[in-house]
PDB file of N, CA and C in Angstrom:
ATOM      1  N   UNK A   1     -60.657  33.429 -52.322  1.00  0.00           N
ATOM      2  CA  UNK A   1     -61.521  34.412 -52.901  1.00  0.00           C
ATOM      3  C   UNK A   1     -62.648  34.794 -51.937  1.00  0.00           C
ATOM      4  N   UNK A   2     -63.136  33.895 -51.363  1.00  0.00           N
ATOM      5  CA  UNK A   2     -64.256  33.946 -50.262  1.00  0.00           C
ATOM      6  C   UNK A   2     -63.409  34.684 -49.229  1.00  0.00           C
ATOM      7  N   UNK A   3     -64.920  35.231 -48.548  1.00  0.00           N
ATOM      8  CA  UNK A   3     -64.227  35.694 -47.077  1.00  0.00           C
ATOM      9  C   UNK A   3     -64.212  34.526 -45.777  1.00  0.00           C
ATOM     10  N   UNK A   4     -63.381  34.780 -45.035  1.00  0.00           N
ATOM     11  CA  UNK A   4     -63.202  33.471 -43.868  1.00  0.00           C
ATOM     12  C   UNK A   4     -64.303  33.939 -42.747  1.00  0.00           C
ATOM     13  N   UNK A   5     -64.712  32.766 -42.192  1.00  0.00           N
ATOM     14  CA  UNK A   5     -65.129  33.182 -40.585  1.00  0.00           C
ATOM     15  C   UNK A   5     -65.137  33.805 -39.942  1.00  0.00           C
ATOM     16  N   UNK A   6     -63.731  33.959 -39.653  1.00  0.00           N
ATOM     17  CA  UNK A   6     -63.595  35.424 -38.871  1.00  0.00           C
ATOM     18  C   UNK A   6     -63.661  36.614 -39.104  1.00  0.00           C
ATOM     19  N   UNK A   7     -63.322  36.497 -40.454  1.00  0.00           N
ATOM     20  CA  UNK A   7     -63.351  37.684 -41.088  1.00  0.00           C
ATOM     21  C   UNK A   7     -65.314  38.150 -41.267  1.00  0.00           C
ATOM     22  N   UNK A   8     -65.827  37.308 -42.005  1.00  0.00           N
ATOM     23  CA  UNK A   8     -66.896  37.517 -41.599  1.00  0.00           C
ATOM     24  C   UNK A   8     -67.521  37.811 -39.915  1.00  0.00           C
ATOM     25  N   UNK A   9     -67.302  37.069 -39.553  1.00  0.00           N
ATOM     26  CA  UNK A   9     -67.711  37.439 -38.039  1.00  0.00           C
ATOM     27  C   UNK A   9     -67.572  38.347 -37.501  1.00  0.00           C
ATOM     28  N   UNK A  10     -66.525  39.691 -37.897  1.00  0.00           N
ATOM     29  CA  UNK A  10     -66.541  40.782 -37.556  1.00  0.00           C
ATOM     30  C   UNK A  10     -66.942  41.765 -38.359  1.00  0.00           C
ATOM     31  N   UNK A  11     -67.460  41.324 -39.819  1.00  0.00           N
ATOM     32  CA  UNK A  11     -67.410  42.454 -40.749  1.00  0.00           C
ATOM     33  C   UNK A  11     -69.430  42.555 -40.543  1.00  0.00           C
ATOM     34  N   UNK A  12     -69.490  41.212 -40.720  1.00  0.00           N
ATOM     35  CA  UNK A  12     -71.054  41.438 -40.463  1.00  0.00           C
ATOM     36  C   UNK A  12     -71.656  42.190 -39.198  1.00  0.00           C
ATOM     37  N   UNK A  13     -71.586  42.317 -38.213  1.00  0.00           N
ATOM     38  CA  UNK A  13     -71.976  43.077 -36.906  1.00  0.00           C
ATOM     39  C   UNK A  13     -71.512  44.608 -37.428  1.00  0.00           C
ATOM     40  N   UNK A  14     -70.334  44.994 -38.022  1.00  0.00           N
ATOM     41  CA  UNK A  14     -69.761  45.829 -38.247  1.00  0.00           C
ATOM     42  C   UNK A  14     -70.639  46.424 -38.865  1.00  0.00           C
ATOM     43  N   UNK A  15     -70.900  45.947 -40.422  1.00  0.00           N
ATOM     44  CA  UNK A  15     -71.714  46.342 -41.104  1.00  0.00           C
ATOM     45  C   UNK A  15     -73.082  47.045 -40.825  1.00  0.00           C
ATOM     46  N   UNK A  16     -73.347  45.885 -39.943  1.00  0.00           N
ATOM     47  CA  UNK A  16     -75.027  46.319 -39.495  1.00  0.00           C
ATOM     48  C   UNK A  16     -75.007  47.508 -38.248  1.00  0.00           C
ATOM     49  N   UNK A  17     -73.991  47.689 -37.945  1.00  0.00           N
ATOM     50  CA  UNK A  17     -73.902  48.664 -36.976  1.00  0.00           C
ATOM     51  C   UNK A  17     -73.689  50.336 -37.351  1.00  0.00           C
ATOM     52  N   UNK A  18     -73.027  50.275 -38.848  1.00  0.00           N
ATOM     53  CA  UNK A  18     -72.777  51.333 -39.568  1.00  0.00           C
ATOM     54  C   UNK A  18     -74.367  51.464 -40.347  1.00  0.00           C
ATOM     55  N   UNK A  19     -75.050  50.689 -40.590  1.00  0.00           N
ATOM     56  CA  UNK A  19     -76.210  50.599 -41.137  1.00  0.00           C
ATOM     57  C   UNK A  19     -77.488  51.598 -39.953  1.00  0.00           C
ATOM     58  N   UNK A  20     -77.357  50.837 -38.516  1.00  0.00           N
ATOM     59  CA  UNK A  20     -77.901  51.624 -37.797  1.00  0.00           C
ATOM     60  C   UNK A  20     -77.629  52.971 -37.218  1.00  0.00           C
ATOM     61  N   UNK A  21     -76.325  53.123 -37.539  1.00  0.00           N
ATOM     62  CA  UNK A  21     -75.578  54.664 -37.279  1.00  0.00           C
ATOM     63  C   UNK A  21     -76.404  55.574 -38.149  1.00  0.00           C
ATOM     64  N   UNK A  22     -76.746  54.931 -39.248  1.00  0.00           N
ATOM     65  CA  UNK A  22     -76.743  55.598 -40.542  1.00  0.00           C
ATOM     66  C   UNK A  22     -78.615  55.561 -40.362  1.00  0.00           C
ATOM     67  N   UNK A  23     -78.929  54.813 -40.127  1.00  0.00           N
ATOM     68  CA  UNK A  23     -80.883  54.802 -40.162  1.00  0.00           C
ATOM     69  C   UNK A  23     -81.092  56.033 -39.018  1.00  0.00           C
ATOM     70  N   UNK A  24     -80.210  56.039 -38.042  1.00  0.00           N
ATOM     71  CA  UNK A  24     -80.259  56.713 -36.932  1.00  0.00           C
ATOM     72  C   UNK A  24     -80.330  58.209 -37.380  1.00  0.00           C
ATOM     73  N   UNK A  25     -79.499  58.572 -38.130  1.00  0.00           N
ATOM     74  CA  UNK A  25     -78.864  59.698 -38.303  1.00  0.00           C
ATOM     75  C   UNK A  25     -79.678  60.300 -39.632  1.00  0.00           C
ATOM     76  N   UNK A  26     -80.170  59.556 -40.385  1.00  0.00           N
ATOM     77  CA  UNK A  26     -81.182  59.896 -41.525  1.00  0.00           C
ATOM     78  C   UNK A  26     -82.750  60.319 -40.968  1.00  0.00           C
ATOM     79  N   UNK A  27     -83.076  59.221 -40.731  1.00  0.00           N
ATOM     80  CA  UNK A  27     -84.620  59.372 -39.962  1.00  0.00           C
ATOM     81  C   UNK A  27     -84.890  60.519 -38.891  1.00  0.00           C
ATOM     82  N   UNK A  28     -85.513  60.955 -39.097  1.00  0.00           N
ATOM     83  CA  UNK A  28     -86.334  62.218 -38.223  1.00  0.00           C
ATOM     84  C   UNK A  28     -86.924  61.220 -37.132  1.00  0.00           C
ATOM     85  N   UNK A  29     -87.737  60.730 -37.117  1.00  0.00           N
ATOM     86  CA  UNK A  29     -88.531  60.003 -36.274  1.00  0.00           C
ATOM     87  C   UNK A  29     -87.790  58.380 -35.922  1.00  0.00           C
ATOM     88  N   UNK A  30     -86.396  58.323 -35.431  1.00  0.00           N
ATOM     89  CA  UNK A  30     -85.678  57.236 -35.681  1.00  0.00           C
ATOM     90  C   UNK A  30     -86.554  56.038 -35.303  1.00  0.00           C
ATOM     91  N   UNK A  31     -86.989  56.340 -33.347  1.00  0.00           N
ATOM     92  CA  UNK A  31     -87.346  54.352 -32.818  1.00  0.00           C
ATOM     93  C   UNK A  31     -88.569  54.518 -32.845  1.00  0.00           C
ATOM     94  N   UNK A  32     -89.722  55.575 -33.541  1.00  0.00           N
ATOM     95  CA  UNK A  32     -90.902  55.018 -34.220  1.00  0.00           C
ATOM     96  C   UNK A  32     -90.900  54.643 -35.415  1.00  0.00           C
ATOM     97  N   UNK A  33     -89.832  55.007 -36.503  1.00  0.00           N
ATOM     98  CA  UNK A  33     -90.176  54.653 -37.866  1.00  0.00           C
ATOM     99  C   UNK A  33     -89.594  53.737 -38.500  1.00  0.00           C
ATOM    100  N   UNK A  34     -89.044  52.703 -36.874  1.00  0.00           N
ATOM    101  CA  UNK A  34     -88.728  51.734 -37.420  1.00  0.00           C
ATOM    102  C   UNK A  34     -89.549  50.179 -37.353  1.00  0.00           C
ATOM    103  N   UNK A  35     -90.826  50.694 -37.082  1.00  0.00           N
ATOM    104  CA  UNK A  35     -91.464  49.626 -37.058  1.00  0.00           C
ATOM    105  C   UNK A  35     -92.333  49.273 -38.560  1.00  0.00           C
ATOM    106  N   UNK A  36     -91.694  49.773 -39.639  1.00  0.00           N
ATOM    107  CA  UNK A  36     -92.621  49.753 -41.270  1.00  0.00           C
ATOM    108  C   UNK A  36     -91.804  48.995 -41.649  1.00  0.00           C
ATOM    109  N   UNK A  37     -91.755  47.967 -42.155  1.00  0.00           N
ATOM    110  CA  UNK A  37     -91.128  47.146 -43.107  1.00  0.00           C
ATOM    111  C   UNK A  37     -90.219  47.610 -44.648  1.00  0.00           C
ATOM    112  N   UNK A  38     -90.602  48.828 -44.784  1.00  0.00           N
ATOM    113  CA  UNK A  38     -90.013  49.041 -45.583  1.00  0.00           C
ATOM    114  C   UNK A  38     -89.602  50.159 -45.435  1.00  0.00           C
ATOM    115  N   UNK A  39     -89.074  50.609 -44.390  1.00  0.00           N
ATOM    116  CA  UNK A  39     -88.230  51.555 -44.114  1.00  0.00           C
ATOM    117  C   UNK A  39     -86.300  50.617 -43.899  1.00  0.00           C
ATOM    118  N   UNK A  40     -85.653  51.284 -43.974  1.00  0.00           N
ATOM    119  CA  UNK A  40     -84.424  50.474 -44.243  1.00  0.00           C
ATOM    120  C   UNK A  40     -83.876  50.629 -42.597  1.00  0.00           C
ATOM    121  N   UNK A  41     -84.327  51.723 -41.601  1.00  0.00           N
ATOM    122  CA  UNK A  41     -84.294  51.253 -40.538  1.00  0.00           C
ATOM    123  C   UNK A  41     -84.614  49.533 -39.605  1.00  0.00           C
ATOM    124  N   UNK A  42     -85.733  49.596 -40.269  1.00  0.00           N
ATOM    125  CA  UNK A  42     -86.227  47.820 -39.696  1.00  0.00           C
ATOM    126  C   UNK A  42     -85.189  46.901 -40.278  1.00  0.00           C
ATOM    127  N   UNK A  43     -84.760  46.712 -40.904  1.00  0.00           N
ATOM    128  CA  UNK A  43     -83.647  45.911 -41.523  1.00  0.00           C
ATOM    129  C   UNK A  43     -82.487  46.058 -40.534  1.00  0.00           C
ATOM    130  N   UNK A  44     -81.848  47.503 -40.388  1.00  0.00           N
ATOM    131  CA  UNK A  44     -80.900  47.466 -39.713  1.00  0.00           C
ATOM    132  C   UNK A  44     -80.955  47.412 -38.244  1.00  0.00           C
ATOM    133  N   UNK A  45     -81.808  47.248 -37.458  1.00  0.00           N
ATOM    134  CA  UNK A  45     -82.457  46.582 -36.267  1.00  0.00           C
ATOM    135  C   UNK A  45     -82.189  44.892 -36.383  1.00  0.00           C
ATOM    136  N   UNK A  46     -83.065  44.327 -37.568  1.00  0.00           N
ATOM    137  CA  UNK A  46     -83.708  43.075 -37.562  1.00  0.00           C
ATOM    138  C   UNK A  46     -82.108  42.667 -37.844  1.00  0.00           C
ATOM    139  N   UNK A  47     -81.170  42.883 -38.418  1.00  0.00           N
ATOM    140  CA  UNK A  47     -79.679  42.027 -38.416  1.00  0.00           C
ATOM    141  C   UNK A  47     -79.486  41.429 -37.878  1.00  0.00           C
ATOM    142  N   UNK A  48     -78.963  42.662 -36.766  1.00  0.00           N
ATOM    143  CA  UNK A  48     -77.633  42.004 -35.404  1.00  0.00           C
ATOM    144  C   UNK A  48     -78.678  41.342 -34.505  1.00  0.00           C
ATOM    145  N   UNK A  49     -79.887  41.351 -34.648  1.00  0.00           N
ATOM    146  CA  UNK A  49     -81.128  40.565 -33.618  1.00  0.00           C
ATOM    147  C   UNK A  49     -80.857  38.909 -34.443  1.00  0.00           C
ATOM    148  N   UNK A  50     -80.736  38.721 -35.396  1.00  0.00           N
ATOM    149  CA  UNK A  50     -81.116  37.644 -36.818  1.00  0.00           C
ATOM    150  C   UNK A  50     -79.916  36.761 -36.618  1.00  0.00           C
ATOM    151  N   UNK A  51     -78.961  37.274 -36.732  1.00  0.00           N
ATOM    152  CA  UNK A  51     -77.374  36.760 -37.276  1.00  0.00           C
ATOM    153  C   UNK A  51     -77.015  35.932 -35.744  1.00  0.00           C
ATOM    154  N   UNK A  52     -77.297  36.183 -34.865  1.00  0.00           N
ATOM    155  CA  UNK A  52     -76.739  35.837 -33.640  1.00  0.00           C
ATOM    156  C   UNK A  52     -78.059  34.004 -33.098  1.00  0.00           C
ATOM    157  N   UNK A  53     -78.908  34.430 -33.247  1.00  0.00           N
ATOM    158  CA  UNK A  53     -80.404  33.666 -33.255  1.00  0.00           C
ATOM    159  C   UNK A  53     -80.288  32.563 -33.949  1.00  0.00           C
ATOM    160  N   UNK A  54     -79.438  33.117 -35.302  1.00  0.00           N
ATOM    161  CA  UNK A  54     -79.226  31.733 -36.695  1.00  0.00           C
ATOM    162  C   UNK A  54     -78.064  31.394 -35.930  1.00  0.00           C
ATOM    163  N   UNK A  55     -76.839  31.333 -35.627  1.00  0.00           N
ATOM    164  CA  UNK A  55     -75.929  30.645 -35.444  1.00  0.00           C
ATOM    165  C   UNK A  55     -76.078  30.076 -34.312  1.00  0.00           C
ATOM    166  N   UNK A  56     -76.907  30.478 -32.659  1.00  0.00           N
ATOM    167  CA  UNK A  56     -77.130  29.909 -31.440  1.00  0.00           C
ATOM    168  C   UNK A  56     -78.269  28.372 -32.773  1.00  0.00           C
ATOM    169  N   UNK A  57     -78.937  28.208 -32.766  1.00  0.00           N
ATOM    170  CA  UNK A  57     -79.971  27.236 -33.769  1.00  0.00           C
ATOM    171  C   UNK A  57     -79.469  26.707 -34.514  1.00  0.00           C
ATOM    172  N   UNK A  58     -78.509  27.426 -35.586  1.00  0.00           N
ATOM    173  CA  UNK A  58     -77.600  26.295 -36.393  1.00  0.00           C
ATOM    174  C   UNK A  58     -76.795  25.253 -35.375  1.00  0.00           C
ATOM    175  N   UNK A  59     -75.931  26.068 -33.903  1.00  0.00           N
ATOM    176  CA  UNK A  59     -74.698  25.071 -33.494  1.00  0.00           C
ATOM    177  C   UNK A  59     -76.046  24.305 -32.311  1.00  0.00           C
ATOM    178  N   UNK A  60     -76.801  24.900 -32.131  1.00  0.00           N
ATOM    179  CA  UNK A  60     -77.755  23.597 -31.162  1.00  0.00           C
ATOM    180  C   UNK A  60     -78.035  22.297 -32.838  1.00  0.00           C
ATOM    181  N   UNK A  61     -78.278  22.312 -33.592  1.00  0.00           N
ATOM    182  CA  UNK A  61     -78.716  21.525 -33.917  1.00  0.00           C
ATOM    183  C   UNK A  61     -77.585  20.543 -34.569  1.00  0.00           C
ATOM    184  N   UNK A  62     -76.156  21.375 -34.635  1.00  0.00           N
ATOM    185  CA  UNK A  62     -75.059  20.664 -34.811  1.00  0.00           C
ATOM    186  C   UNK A  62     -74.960  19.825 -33.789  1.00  0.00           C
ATOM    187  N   UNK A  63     -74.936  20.014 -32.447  1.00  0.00           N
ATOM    188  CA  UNK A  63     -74.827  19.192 -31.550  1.00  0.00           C
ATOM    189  C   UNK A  63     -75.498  18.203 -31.006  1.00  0.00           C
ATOM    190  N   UNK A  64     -76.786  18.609 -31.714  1.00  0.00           N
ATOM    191  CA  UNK A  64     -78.339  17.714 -31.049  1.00  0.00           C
ATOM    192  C   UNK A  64     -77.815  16.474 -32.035  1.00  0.00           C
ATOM    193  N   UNK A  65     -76.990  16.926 -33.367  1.00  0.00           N
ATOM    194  CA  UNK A  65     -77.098  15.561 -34.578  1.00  0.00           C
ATOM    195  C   UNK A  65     -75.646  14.817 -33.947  1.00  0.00           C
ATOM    196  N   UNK A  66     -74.580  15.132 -33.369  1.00  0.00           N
ATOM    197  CA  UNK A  66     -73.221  14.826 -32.853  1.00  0.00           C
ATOM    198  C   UNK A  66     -73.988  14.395 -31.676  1.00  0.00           C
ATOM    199  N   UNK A  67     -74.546  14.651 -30.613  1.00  0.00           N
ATOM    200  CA  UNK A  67     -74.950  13.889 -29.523  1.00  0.00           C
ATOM    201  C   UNK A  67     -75.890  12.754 -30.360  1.00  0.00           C
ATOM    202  N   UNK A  68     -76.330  12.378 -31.250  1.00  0.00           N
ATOM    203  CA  UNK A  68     -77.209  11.440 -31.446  1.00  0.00           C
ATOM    204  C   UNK A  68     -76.275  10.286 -32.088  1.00  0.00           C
ATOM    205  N   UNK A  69     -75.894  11.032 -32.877  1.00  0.00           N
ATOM    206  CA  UNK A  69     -74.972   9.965 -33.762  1.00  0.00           C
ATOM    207  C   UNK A  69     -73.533   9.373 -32.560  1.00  0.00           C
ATOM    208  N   UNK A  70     -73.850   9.798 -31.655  1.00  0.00           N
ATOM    209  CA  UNK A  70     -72.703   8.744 -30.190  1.00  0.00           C
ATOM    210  C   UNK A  70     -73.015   8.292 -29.643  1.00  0.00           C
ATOM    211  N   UNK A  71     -74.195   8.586 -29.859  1.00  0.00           N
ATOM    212  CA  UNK A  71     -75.034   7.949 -28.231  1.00  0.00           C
ATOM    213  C   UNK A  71     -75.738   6.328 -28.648  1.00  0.00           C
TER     214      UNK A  71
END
């Protein structure tokens, strides 16, 4: 029922990329008006920056706990 890994792993970038197509193409003032928080541009910026940041930090700290627990 869930989606898999991979499948996620490509749908999410995907997503956020159709998101910025789309902030791009709406906004008059696209790479100034995306610095307001509540414009839905900043969101679709802050993603593909977010998603990549969490998983480099999640697998360092997978490994920091697997290097400890051998050593």
């Amino acid at each position: 029922m869930f989606l898999s890994l991979p499948t996620l792993t490509m749908l999410i970038p995907l997503v956020s990329l159709a998101g910025l197509f789309y902030s791009a193409s709406v906004e008059e003032d696209f790479p100034q008006g995306c610095t307001s928080t509540a414009s839905l541009c900043f969101y679709s910026l802050l993603l593909p920056i977010t998603i990549p940041v969490y998983v480099f930090f999640h697998l360092w700290t997978w490994m920091g706990i697997k290097l400890f627990r051998h050593n």
